[in-house]
N, C-alpha and C. Protein backbone atom coordinates (compact mmCIF):
# COMPACT_ATOMS: atom_id res chain seq x y z
N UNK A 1 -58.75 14.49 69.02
CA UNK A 1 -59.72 14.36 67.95
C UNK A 1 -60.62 15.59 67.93
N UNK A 2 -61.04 16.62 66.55
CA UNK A 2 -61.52 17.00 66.45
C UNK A 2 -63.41 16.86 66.07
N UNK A 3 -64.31 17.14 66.89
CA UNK A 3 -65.30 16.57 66.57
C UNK A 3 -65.86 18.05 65.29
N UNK A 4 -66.91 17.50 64.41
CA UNK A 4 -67.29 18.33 63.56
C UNK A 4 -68.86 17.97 63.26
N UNK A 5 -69.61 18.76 62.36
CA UNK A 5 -70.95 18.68 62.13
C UNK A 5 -70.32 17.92 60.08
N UNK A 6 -71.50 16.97 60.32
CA UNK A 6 -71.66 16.36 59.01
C UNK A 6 -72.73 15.89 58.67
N UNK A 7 -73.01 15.41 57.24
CA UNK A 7 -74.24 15.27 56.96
C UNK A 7 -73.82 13.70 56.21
N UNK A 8 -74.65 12.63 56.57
CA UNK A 8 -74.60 11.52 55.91
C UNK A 8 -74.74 11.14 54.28
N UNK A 9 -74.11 11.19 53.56
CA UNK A 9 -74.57 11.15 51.94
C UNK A 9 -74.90 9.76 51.55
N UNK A 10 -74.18 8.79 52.14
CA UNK A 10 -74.54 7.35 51.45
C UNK A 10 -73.91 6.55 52.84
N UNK A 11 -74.69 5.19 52.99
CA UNK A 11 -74.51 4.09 53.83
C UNK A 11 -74.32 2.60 53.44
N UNK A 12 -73.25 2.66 53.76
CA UNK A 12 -72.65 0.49 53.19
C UNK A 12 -72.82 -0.48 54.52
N UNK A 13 -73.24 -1.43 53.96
CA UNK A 13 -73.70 -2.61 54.92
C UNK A 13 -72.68 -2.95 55.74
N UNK A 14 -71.20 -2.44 55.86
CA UNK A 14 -70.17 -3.04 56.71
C UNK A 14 -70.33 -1.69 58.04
N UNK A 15 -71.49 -1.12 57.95
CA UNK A 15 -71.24 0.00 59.13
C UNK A 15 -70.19 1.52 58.79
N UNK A 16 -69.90 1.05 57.79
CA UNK A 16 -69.47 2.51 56.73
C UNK A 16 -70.31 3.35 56.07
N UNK A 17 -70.03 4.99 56.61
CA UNK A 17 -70.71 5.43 55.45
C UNK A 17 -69.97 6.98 54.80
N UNK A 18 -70.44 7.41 54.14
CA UNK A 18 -69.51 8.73 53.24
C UNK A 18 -70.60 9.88 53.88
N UNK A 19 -69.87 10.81 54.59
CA UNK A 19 -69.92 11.82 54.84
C UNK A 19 -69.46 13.43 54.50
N UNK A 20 -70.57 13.95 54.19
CA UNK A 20 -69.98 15.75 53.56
C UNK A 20 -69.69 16.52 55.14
N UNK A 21 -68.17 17.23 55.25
CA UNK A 21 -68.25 18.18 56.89
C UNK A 21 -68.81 19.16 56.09
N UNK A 22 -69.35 19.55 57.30
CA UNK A 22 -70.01 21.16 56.81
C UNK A 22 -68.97 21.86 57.91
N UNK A 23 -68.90 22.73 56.99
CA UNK A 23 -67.73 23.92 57.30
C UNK A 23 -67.97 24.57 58.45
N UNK A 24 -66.75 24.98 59.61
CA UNK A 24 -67.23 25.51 60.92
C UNK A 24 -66.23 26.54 61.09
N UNK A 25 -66.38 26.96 62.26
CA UNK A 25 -65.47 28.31 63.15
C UNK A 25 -64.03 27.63 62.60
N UNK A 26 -63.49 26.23 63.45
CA UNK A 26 -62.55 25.25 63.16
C UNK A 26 -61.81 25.20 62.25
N UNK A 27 -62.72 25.68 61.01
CA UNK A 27 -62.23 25.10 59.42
C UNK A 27 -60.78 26.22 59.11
N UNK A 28 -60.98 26.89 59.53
CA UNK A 28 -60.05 28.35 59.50
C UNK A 28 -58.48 27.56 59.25
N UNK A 29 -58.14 26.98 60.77
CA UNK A 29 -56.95 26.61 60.65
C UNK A 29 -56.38 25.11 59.74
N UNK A 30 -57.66 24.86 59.53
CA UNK A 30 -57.50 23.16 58.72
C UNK A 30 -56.74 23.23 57.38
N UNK A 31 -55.55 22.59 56.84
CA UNK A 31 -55.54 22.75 55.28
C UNK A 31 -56.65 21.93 54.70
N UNK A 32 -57.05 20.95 54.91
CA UNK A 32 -58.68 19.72 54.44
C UNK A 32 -59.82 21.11 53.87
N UNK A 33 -59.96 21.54 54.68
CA UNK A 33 -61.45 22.53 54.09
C UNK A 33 -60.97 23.88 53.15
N UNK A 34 -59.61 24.14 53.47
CA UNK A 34 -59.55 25.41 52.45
C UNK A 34 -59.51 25.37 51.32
N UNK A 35 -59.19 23.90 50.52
CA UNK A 35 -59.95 23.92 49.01
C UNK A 35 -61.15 24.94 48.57
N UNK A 36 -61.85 24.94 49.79
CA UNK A 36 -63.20 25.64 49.24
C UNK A 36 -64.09 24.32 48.20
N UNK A 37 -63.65 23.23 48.43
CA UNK A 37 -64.38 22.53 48.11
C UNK A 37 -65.18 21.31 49.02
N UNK A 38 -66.43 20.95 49.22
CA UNK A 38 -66.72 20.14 50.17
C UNK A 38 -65.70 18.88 50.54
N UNK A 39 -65.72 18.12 51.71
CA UNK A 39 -64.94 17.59 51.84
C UNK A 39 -65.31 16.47 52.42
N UNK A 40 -65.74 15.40 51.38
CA UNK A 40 -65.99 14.04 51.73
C UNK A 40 -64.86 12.90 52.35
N UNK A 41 -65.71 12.20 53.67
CA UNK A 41 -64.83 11.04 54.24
C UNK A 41 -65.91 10.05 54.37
N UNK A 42 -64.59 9.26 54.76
CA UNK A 42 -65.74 7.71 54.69
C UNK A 42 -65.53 7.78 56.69
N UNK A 43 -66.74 7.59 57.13
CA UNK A 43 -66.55 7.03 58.85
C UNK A 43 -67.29 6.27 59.35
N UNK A 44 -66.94 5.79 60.41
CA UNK A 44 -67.38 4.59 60.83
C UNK A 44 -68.90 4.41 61.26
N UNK A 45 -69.67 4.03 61.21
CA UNK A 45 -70.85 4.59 61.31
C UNK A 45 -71.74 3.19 62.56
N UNK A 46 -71.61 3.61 63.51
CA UNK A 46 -71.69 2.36 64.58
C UNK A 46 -73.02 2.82 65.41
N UNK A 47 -73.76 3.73 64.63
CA UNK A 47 -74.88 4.38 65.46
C UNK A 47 -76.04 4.05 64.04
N UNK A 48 -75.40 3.40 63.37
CA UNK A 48 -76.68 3.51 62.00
C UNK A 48 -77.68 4.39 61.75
N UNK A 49 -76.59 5.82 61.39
CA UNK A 49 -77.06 6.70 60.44
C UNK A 49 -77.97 6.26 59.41
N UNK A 50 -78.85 7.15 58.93
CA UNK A 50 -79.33 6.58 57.80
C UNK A 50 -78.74 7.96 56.26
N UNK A 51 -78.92 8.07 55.74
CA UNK A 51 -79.13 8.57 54.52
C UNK A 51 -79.95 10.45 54.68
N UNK A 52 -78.92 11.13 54.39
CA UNK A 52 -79.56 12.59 54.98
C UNK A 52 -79.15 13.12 55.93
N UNK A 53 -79.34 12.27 57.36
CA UNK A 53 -78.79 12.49 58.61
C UNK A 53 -77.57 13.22 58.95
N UNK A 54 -78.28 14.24 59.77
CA UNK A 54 -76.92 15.56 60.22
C UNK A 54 -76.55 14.50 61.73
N UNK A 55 -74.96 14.67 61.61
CA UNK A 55 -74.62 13.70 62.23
C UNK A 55 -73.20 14.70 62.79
N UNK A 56 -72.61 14.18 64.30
CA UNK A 56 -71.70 14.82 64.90
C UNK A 56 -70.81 13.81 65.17
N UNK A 57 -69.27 14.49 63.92
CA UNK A 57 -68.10 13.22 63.94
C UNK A 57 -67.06 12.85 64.67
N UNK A 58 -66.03 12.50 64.82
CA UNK A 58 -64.70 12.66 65.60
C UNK A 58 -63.97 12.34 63.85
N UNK A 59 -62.82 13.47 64.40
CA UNK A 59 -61.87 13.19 62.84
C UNK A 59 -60.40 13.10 63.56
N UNK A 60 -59.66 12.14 63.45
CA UNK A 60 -58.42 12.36 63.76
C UNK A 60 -57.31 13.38 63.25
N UNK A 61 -57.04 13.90 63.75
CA UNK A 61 -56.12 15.03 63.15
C UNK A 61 -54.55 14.18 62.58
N UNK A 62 -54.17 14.86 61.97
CA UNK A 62 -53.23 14.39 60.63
C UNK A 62 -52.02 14.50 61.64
N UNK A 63 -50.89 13.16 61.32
CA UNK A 63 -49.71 13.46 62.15
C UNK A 63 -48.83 13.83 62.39
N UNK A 64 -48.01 14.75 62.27
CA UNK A 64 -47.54 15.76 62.67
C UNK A 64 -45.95 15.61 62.06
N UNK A 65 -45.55 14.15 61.51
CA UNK A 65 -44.56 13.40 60.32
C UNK A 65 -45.33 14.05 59.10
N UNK A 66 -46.33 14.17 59.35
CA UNK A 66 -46.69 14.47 57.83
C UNK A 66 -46.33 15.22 56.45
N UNK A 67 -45.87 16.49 57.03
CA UNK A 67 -45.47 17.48 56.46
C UNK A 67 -43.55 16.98 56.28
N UNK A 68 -42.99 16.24 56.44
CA UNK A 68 -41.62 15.56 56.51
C UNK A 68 -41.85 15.03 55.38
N UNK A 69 -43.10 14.14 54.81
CA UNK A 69 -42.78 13.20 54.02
C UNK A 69 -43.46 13.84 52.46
N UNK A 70 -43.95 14.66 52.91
CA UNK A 70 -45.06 15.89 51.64
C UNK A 70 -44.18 17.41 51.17
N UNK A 71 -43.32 17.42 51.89
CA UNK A 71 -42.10 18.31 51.67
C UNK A 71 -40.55 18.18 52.02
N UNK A 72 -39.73 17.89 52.67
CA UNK A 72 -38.47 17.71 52.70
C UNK A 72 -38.12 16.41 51.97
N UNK A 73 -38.76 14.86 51.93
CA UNK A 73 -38.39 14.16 51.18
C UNK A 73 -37.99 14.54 49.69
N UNK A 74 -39.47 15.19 48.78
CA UNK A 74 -39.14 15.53 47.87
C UNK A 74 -37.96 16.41 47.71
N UNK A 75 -37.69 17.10 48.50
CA UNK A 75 -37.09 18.22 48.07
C UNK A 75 -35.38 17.51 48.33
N UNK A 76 -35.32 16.06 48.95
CA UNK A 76 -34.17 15.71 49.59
C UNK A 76 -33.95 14.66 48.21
N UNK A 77 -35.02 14.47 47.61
CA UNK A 77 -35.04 13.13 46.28
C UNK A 77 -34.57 14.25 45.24
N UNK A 78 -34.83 15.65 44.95
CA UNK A 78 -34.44 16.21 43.86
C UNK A 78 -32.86 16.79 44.37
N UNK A 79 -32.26 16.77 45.20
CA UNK A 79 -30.83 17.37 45.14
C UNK A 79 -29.84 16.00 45.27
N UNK A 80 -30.38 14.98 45.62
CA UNK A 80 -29.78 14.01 45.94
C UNK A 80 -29.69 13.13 44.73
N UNK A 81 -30.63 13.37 43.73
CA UNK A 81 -31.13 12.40 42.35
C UNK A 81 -29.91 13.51 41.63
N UNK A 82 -28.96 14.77 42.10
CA UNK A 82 -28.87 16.14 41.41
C UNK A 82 -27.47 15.18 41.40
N UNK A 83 -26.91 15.22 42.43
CA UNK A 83 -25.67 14.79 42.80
C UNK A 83 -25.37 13.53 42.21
N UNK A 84 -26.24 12.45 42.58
CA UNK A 84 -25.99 10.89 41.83
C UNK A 84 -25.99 11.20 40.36
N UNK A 85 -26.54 12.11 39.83
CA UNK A 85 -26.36 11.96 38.59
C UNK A 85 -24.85 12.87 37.98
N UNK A 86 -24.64 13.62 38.45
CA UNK A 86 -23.34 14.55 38.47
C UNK A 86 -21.99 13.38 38.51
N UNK A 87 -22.55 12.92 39.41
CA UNK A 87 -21.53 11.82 39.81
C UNK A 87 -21.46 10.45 38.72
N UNK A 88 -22.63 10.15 38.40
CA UNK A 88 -22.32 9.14 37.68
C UNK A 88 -21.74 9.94 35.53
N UNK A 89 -22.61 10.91 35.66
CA UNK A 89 -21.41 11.92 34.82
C UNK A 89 -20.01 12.07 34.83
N UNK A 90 -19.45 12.36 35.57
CA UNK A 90 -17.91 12.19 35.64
C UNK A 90 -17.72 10.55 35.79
N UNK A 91 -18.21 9.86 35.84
CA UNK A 91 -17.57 8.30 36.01
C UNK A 91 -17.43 7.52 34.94
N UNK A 92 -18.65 8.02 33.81
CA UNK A 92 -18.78 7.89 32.39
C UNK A 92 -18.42 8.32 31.54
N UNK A 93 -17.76 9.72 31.83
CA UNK A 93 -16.85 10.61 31.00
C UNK A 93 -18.29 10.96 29.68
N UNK A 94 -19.19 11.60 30.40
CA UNK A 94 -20.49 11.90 29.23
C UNK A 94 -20.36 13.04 29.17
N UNK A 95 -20.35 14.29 28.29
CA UNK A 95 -20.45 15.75 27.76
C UNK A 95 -21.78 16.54 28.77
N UNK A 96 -22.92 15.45 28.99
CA UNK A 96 -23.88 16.25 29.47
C UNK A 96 -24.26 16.07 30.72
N UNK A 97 -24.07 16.72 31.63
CA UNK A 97 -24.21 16.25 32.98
C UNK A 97 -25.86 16.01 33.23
N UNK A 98 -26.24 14.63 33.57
CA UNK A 98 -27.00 13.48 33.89
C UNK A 98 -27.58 14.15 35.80
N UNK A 99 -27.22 14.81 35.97
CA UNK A 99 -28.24 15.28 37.58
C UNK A 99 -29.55 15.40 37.62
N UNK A 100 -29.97 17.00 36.73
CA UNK A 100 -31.32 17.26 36.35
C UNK A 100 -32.25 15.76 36.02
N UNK A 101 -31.50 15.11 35.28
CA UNK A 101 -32.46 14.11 34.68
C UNK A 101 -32.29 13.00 35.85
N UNK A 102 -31.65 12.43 36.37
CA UNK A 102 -31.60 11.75 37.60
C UNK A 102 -32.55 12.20 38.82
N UNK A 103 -32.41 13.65 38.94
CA UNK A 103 -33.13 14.28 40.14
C UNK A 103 -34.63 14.28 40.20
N UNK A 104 -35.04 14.43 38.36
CA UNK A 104 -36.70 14.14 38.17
C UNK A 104 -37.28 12.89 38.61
N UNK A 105 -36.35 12.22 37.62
CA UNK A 105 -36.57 10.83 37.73
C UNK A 105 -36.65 10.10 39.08
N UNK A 106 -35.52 10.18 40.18
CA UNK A 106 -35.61 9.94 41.83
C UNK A 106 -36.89 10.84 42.00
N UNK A 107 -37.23 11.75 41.77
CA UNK A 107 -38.55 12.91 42.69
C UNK A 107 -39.77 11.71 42.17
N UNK A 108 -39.59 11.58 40.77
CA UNK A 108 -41.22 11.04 40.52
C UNK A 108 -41.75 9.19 40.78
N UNK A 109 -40.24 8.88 40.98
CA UNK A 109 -40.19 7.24 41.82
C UNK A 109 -41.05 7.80 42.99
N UNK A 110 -40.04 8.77 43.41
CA UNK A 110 -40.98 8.69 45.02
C UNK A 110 -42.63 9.16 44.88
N UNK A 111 -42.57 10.38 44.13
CA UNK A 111 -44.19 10.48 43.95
C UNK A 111 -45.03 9.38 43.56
N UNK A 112 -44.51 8.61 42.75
CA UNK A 112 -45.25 7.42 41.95
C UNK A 112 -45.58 6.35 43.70
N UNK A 113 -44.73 5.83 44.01
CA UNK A 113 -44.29 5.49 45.35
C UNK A 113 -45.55 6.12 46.32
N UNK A 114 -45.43 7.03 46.75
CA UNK A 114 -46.38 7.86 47.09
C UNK A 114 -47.99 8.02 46.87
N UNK A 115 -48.16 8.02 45.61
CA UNK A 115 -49.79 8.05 45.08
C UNK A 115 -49.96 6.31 45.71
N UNK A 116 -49.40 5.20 45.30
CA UNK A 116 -49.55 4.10 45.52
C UNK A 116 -49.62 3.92 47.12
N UNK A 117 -48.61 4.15 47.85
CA UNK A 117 -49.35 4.13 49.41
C UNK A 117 -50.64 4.88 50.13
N UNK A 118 -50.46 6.31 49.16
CA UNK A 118 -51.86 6.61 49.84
C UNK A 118 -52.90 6.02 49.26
N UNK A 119 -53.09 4.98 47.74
CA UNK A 119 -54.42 4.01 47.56
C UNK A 119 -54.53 2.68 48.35
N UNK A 120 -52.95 2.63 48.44
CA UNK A 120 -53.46 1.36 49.79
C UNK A 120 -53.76 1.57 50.96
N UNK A 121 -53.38 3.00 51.58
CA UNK A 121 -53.72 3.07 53.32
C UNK A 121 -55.16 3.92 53.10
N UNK A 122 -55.82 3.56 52.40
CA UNK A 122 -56.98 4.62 52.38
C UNK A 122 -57.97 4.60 53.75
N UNK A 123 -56.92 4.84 54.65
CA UNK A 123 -57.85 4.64 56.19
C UNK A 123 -58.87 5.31 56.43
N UNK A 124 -59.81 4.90 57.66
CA UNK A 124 -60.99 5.69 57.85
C UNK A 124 -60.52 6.97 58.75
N UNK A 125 -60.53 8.27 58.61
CA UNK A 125 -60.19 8.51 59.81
C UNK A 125 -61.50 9.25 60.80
N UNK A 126 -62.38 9.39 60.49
CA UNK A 126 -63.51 9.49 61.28
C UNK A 126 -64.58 8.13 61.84
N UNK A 127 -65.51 8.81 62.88
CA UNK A 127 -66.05 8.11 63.82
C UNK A 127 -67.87 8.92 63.79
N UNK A 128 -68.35 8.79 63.46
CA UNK A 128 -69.85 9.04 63.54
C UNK A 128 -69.96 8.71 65.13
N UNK A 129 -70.02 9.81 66.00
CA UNK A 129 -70.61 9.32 67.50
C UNK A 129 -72.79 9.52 68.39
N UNK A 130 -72.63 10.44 67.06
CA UNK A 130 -73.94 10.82 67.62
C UNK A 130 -74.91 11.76 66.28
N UNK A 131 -75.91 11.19 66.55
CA UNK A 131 -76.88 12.47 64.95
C UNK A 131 -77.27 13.72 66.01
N UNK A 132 -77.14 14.48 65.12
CA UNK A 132 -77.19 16.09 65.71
C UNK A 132 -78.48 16.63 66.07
N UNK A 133 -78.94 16.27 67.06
CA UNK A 133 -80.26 16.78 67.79
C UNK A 133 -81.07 18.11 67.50
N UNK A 134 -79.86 18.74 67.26
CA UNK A 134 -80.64 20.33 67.25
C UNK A 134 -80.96 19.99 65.81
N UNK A 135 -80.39 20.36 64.90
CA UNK A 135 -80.55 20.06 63.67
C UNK A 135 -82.11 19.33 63.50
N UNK A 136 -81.92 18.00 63.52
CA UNK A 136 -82.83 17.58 63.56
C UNK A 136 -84.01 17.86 64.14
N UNK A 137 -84.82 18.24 65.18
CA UNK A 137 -85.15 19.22 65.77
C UNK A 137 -85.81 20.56 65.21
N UNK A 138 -84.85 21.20 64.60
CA UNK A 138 -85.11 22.43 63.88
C UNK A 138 -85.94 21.93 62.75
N UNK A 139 -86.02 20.90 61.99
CA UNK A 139 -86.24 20.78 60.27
C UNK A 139 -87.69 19.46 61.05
N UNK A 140 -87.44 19.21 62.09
CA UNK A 140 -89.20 18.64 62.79
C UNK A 140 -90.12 19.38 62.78
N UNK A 141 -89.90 21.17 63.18
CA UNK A 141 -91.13 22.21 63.49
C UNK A 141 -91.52 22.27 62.87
């Protein structure tokens, strides 16, 4: 687990709250921060942060299947959607070979497929362990 500096933006009564990382040395190798756009998570918040609060997180790092199912699937749904359709072309005796349009069609099942599991696993993957002393501290003087 990578720990990081964050700042609390909003707090929910189940001990959840939405957090902005502020960008570090770390961020370099991350794909998450090179948007160049801030990068809100929801984490667990078991120290009752409040609202404002510079806070120090644990983030689980992403698993390492990941990149299997965000690149070679697709790329295994468009040659494979290429072939079933080639194939069911010659079986139908049709003028226009049916692959291309099979191969989209298999790629965007799975994408469709896809957007839908990542709204259901919308897991937490951070941990609020501690509010950031120095910080706080500094903006007391």
């Amino acid at each position: 687990m990578k720990r990081e500096f964050a700042l609390v933006l909003e707090t929910y009564n189940n001990n959840i709250a939405k957090v902005e990382l502020q960008r570090s040395s770390s961020c370099d190798g991350c794909t998450l921060c090179n948007s160049g756009k801030p990068v809100v998570l929801r984490a667990f918040n078991k120290i009752n942060a409040s609202k404002g609060d510079s806070v120090v997180i644990e983030v689980d790092e992403l698993k390492k299947g990941t990149n299997f199912f965000v690149y070679i699937i697709p790329l295994l749904c468009l040659i494979v959607g290429y072939f079933l359709g080639e194939y069911i072309t010659k079986l139908s005796n049709i003028e226009h070979n049916l692959g291309p349009i099979f191969s989209f069609v298999l790629f965007f099942i799975y994408v469709i497929w896809g957007i839908q599991k990542l709204k259901k696993d919308n897991k937490i993957i951070a941990n609020i362990i501690h509010k950031n002393e120095i910080v706080e501290d500094f903006y007391n003087k």
